[in-house]
Protein backbone atom coordinates (compact mmCIF):
# COMPACT_ATOMS: atom_id res chain seq x y z
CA UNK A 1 0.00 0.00 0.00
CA UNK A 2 1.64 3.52 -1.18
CA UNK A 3 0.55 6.96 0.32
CA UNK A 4 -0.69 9.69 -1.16
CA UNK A 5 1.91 12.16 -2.20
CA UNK A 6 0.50 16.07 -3.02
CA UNK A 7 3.25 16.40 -5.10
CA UNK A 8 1.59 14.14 -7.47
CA UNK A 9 -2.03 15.22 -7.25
CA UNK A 10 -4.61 17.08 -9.02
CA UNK A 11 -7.63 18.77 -7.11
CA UNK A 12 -8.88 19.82 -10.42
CA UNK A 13 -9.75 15.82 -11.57
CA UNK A 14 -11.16 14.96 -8.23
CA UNK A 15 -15.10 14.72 -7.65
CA UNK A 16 -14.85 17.77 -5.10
CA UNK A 17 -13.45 19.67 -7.47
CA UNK A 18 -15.87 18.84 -10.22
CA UNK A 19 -18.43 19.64 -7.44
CA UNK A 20 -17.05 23.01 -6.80
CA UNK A 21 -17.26 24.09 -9.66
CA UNK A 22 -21.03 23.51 -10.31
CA UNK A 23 -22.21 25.14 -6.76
CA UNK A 24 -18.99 27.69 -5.86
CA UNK A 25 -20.30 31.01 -6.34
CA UNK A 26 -21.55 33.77 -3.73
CA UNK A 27 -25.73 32.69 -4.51
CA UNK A 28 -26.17 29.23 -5.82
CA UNK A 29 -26.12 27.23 -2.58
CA UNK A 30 -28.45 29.67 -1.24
CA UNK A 31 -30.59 29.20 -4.69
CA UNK A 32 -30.17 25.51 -4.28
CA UNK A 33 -31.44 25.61 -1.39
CA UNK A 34 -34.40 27.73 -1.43
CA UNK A 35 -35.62 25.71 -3.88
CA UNK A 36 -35.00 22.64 -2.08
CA UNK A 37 -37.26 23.95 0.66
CA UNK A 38 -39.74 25.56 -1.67
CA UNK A 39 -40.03 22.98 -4.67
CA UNK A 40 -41.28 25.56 -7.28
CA UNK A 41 -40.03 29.43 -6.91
CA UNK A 42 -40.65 32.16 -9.08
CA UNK A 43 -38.17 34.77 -10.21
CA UNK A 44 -38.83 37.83 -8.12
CA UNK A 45 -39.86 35.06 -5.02
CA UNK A 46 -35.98 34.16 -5.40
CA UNK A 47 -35.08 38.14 -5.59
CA UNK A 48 -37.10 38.62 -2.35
CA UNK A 49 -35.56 35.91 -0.41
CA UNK A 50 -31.86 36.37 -1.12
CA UNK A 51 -32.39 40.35 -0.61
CA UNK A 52 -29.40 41.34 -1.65
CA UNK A 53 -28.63 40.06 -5.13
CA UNK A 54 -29.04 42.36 -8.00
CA UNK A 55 -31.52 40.95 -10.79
CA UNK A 56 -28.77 40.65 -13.60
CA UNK A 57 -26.73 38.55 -10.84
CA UNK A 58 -29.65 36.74 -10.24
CA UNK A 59 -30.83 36.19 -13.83
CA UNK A 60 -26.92 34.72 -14.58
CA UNK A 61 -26.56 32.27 -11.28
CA UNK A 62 -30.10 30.71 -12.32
CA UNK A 63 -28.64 30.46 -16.10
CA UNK A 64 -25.26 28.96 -14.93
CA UNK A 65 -27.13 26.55 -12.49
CA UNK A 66 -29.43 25.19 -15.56
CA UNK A 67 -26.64 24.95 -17.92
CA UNK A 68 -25.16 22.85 -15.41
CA UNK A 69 -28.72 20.63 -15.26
CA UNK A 70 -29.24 21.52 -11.63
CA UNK A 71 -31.94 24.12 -12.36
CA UNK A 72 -35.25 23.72 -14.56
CA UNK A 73 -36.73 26.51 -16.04
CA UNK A 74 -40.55 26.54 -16.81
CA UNK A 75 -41.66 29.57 -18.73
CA UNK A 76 -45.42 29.89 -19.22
CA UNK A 77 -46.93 32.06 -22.12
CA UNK A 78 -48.42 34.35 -20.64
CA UNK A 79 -48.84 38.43 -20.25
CA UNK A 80 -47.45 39.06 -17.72
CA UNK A 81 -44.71 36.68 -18.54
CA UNK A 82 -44.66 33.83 -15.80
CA UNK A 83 -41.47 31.64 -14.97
CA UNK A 84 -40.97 29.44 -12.20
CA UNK A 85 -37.69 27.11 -11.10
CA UNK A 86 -37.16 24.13 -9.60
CA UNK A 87 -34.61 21.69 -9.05
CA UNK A 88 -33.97 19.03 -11.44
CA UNK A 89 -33.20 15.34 -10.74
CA UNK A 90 -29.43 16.09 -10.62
CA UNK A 91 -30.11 19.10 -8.61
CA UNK A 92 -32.20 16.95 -5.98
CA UNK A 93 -29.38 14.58 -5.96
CA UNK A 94 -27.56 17.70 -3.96
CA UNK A 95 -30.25 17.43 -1.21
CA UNK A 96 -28.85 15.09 0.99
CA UNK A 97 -25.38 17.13 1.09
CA UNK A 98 -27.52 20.81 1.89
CA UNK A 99 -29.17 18.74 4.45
CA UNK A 100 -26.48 18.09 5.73
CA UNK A 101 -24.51 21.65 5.74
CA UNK A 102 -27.94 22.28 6.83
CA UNK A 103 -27.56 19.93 9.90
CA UNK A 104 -23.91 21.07 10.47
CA UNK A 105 -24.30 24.52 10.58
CA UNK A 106 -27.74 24.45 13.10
CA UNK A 107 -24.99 22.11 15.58
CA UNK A 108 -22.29 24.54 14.99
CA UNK A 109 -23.56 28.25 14.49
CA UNK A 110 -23.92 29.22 18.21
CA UNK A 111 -21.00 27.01 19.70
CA UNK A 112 -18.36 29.30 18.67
């Protein structure tokens, strides 16, 4: 049995990595997971509940996220338009991990 060496590895072809770079950002966990607790969420419900992201910011996270597959956007033709998000099946696959930041961070916020 050899030991890892860091000399020879390469964060950038491991799974974290790979995970990284689909949720690293300042808003998509926070997207993720508002739409983890909230199943369907429409545009300006997102805006209101993450306060302080502009709506171009907002408008390019949700874009990068369904690029990626985690995101599904349903646009209905309607006046005034209507679009609603949710998570896909890839992006549900990421529940069990918020749950568990989730579950972390209620144990550890206010044992500092």
């Amino acid at each position: 049995m050899s030991l890892a060496c860091i000399q020879d590895a390469n964060l950038e072809e491991t799974g974290f990595s790979y995970t990284m770079s689909l949720i690293q950002g300042k808003y998509k966990m926070f997207i993720l997971y508002a739409l983890m607790e909230y199943k369907v969420v429409r545009f300006n419900e997102l805006k209101r509940y993450l306060k302080t992201i502009s709506y171009k910011t907002l408008s390019s996270t949700l874009k990068e996220l369904e690029a990626d597959g985690l995101v599904h956007r349903e646009e209905y033709p309607q006046i005034p338009p209507k679009v609603e998000y949710s998570l896909t099946e890839r992006g549900q696959s990421l529940i069990p991990i918020l749950d568990h930041m989730c579950e972390w961070g209620e144990k550890h916020r206010l044992k500092k």
